[in-house]
C-alpha atoms as a PDB file:
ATOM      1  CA  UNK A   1     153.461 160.698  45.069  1.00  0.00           C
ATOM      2  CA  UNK A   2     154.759 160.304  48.318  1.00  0.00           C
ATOM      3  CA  UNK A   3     154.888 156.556  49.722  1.00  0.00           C
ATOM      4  CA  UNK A   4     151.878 155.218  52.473  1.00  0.00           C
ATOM      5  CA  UNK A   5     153.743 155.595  55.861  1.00  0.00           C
ATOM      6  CA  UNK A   6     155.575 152.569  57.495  1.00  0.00           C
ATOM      7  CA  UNK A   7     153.038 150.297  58.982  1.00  0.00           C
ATOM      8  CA  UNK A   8     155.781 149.084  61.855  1.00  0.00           C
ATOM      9  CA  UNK A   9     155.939 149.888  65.321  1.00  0.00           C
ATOM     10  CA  UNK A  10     158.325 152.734  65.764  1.00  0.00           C
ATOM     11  CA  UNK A  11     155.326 155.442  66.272  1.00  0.00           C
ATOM     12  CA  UNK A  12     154.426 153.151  69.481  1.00  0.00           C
ATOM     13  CA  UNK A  13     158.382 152.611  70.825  1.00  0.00           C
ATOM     14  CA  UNK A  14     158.357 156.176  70.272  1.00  0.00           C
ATOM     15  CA  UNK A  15     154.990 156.981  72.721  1.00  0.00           C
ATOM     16  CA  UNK A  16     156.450 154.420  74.888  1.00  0.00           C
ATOM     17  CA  UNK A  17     159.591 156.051  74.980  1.00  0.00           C
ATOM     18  CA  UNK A  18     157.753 158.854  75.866  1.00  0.00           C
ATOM     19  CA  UNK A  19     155.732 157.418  78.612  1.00  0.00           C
ATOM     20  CA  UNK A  20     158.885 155.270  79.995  1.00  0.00           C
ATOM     21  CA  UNK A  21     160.791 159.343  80.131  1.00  0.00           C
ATOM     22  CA  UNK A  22     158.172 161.156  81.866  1.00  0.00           C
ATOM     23  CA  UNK A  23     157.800 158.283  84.581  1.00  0.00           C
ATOM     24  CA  UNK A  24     161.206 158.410  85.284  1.00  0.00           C
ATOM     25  CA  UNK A  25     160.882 162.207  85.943  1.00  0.00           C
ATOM     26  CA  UNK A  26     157.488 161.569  88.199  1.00  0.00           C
ATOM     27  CA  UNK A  27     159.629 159.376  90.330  1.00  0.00           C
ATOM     28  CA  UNK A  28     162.332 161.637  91.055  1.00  0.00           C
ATOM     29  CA  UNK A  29     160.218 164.223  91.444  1.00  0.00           C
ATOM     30  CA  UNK A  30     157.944 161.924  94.130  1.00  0.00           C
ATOM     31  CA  UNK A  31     161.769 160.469  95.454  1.00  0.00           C
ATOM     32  CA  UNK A  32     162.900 164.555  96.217  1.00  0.00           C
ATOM     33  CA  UNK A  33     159.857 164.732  98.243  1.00  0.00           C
ATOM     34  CA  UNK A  34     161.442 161.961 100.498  1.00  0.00           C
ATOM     35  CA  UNK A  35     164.858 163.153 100.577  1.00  0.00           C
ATOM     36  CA  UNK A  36     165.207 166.600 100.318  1.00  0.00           C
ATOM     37  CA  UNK A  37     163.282 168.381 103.032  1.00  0.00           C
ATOM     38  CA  UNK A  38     165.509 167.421 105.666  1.00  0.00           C
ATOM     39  CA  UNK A  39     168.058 169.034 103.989  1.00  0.00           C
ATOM     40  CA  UNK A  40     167.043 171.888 102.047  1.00  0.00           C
ATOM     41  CA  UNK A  41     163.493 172.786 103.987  1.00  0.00           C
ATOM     42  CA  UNK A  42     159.763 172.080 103.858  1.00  0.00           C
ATOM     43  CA  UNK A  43     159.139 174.267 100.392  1.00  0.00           C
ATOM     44  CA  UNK A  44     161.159 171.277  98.472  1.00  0.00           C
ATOM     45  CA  UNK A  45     157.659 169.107  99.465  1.00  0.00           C
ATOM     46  CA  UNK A  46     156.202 171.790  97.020  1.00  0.00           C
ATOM     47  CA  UNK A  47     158.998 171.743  94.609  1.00  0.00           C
ATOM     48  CA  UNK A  48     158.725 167.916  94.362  1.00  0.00           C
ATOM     49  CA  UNK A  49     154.727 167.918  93.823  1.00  0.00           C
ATOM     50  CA  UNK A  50     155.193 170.312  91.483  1.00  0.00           C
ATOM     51  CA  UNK A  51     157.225 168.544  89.219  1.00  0.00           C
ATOM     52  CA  UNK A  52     154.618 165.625  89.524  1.00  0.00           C
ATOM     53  CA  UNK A  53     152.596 167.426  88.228  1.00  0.00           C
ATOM     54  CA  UNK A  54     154.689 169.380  85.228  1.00  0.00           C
ATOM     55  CA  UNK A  55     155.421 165.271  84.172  1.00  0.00           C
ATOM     56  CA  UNK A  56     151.742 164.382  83.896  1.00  0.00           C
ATOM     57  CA  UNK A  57     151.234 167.800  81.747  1.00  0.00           C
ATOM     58  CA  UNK A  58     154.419 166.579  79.591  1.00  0.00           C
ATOM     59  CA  UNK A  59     152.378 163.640  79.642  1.00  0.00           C
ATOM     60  CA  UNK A  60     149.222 165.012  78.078  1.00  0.00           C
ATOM     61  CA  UNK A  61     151.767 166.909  75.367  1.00  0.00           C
ATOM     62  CA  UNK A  62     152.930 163.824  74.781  1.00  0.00           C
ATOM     63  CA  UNK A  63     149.820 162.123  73.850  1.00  0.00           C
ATOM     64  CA  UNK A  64     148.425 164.998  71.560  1.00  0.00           C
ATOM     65  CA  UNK A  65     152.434 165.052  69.846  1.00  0.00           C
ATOM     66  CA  UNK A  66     151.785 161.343  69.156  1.00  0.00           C
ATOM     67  CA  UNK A  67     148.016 162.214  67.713  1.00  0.00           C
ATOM     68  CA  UNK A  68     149.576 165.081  65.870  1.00  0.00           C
ATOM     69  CA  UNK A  69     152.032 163.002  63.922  1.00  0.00           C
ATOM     70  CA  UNK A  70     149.821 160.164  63.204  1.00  0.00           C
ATOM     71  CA  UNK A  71     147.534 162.515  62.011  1.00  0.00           C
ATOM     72  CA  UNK A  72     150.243 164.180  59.067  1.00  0.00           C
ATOM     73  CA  UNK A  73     151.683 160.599  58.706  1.00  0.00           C
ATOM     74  CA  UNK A  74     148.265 159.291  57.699  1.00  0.00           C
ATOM     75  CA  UNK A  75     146.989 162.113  55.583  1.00  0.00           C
ATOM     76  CA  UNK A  76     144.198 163.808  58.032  1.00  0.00           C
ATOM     77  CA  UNK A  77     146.210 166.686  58.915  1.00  0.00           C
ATOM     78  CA  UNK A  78     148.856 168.914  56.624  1.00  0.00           C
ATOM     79  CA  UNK A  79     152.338 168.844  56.792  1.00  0.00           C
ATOM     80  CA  UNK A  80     152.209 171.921  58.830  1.00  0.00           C
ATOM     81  CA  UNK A  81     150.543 170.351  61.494  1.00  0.00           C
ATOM     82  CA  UNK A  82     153.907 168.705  62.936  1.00  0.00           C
ATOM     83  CA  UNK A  83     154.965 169.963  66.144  1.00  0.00           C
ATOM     84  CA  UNK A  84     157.636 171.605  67.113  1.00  0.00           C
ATOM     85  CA  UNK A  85     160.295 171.168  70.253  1.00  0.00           C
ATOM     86  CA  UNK A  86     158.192 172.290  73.394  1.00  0.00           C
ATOM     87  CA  UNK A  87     157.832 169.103  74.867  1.00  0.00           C
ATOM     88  CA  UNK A  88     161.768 168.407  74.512  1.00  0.00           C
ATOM     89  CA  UNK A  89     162.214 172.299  75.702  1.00  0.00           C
ATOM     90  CA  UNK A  90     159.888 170.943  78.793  1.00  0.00           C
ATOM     91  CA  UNK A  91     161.439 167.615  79.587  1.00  0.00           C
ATOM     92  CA  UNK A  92     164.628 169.496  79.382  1.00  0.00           C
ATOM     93  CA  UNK A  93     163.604 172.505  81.498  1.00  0.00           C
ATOM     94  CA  UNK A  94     162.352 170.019  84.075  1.00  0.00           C
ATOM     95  CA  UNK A  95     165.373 167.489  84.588  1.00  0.00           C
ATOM     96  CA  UNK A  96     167.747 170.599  84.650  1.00  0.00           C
ATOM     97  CA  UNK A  97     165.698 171.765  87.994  1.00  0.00           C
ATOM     98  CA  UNK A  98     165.819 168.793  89.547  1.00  0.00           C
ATOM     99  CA  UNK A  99     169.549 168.327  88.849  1.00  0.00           C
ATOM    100  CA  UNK A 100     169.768 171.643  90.078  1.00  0.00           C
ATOM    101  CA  UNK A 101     167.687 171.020  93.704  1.00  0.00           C
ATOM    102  CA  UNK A 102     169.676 167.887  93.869  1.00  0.00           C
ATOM    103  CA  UNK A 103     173.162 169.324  93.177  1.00  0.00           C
ATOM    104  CA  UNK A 104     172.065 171.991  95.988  1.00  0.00           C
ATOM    105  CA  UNK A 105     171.385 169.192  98.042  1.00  0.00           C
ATOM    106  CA  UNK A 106     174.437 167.753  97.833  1.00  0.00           C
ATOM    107  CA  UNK A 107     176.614 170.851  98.112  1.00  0.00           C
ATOM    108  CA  UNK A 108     174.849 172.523 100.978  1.00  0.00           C
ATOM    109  CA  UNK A 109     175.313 170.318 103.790  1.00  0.00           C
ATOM    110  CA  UNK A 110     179.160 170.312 102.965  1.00  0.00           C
ATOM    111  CA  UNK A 111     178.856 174.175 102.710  1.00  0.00           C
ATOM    112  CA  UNK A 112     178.482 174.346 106.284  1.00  0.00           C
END
């Protein structure tokens, strides 16, 4: 029989974590809307909103991830249920564009 899950607070550091990750990445998108159309052009505005709004839909994975794991953990929902890695494969995909736009930020003035 398998033991009644941890009652301690490591499922809410973890949504935290979450939250605290996905801010971050709101941020610099909102801070690239600032800083980079001087430099790279008036379509980074849309590249920066954009990634706004990617964060808040990492967001809302986020939230059902958390639901879907508290949901095996406590019984409700079968071990098949878990999730898998698209919200890491998202996160990911999003702070490697940004380090790309601001790389290509940083480069292209010197380029010239």
């Amino acid at each position: 029989m398998n033991a009644p899950r941890d009652p301690g607070l490591q499922p809410e550091r973890t949504e935290l974590s979450w939250r605290r990750t996905l801010l971050s990445l709101a941020v610099a998108a909102l801070v690239s809307v600032r800083v980079l159309p001087p430099v790279l052009g008036d379509w980074t505005v849309l590249t920066g909103l954009l990634g706004v709004l990617l964060a808040a839909v990492l967001g809302l994975l986020a939230r059902r991830r958390h639901a879907l794991v508290d949901a095996v953990f406590r019984g409700r929902a079968p071990a098949t249920a878990m999730p898998g890695g698209a919200l890491l494969l998202g996160v990911a995909l999003l702070t490697t564009a940004g380090a790309a736009l601001g790389l290509l930020a940083a480069v292209l003035p010197h380029a010239r």
